[in-house]
Protein backbone atom coordinates (compact mmCIF):
# COMPACT_ATOMS: atom_id res chain seq x y z
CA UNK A 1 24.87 2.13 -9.96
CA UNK A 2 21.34 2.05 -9.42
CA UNK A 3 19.25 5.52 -9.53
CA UNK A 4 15.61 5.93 -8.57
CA UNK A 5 13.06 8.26 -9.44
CA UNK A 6 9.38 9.11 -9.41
CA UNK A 7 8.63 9.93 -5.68
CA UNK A 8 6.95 13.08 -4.37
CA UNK A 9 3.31 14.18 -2.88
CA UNK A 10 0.34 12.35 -3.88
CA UNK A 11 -3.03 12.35 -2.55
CA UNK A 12 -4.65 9.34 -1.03
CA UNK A 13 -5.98 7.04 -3.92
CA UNK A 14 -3.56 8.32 -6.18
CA UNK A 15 -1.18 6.93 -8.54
CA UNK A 16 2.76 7.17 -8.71
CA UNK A 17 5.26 5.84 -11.17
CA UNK A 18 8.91 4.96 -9.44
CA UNK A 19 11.50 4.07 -11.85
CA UNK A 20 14.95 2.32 -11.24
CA UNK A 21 17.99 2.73 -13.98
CA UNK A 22 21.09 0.50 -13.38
CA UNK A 23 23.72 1.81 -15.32
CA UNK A 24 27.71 1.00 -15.39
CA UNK A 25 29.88 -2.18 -16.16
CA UNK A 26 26.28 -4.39 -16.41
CA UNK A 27 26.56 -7.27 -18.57
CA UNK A 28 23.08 -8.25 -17.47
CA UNK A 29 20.56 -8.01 -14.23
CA UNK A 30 18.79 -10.70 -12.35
CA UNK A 31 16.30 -9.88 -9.93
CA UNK A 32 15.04 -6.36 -9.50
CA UNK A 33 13.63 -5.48 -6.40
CA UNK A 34 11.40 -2.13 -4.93
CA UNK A 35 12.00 -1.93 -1.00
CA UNK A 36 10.18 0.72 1.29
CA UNK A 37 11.28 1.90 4.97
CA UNK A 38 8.84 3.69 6.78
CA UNK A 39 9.58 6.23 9.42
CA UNK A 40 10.49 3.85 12.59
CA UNK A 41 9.66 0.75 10.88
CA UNK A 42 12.01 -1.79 9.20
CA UNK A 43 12.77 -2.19 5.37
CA UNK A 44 10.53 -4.45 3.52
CA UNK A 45 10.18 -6.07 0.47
CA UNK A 46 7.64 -4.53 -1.61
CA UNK A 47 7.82 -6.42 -4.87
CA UNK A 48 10.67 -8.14 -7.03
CA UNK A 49 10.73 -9.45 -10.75
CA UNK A 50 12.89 -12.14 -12.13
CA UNK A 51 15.03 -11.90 -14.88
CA UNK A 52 12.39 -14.12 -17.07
CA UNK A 53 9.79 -11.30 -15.96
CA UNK A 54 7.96 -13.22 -12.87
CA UNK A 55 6.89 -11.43 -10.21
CA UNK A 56 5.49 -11.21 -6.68
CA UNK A 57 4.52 -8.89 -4.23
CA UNK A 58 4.20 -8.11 -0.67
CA UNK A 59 0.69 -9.10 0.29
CA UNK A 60 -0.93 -5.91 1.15
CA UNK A 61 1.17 -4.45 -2.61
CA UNK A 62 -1.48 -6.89 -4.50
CA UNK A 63 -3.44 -5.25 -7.13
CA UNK A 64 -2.36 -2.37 -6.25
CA UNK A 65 1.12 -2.20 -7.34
CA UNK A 66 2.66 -3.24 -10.36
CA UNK A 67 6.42 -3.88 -10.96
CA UNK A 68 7.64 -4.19 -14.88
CA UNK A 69 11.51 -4.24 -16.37
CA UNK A 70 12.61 -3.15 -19.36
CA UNK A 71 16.02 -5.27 -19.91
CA UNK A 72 17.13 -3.06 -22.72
CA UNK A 73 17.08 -0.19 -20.79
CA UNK A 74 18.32 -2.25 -17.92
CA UNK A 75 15.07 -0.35 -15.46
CA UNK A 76 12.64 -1.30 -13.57
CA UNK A 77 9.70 0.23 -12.77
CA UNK A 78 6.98 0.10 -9.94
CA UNK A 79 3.74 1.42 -10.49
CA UNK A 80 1.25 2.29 -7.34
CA UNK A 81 -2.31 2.82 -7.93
CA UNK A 82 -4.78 3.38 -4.95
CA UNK A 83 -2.31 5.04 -2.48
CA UNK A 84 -2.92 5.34 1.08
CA UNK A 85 -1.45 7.16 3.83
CA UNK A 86 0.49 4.18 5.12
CA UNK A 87 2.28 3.65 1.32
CA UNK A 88 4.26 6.89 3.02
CA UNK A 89 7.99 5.49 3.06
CA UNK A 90 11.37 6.06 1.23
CA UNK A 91 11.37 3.25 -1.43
CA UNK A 92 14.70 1.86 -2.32
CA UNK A 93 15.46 -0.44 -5.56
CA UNK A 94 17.54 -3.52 -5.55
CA UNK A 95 18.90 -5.15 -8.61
CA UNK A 96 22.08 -8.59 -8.94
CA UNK A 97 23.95 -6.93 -11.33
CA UNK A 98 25.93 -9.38 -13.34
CA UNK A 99 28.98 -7.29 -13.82
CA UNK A 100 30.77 -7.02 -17.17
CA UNK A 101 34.29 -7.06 -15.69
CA UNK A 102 34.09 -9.83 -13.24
CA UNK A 103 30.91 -12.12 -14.57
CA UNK A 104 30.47 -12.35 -10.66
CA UNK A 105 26.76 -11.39 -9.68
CA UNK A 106 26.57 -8.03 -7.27
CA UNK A 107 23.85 -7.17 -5.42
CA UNK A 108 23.25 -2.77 -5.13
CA UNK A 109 21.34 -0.36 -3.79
CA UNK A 110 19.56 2.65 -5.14
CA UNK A 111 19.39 5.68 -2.98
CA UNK A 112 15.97 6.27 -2.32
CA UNK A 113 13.18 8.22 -3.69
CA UNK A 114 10.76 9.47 -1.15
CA UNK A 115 6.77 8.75 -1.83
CA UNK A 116 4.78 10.67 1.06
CA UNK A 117 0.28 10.27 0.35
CA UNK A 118 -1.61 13.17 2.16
CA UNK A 119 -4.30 15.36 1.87
């Protein structure tokens, strides 16, 4: 299972830390992945890091956001500085799970944590 937390109200320019704990039958996790879905607008990618702690991001997420893992504690974490109104969206993590009971890869979802920047 994957649970996210950190959303809530920010003001433009603001800063928000979203973290992601995978928890269960894990014998390890590949890529971890933040997701956002704006009212009426597809999901998209956001940022992902590799298991060997590479990383990329959306283009208009550069400099501005930061995703980090901490393998012992099998989380991820996505930090957004410099929030603007159109950062508004439910973000969703992502994580291949190698599962413990299988060693078969598994790809889950987190359910959400809404981030919504007004004044």
């Amino acid at each position: 299972q994957l649970q996210a937390s950190g959303g809530g109200l920010v003001q433009p320019g603001g800063s928000l830390r979203l973290s992601c704990a995978a928890s269960g039958n894990i014998f390890s996790i590949g890529t971890m992945s933040w997701y956002r879905q704006a009212p009426g607008k597809q999901r998209e990618l956001v940022a992902r890091i590799f298991s060997g702690g590479r990383a990329d991001y959306a283009d208009s997420m550069k400099g501005r956001f930061t995703i980090s893992r901490d393998n012992a504690k099998n989380t991820a974490y996505l930090q957004m500085n410099s929030l603007r109104p159109e950062d508004t969206a439910v973000y969703y993590c992502n994580a291949d799970v190698l599962v413990q009971s299988t060693l078969r890869f598994t790809n889950y979802w987190g359910q959400g944590t809404l981030v919504t920047v007004s004044s």
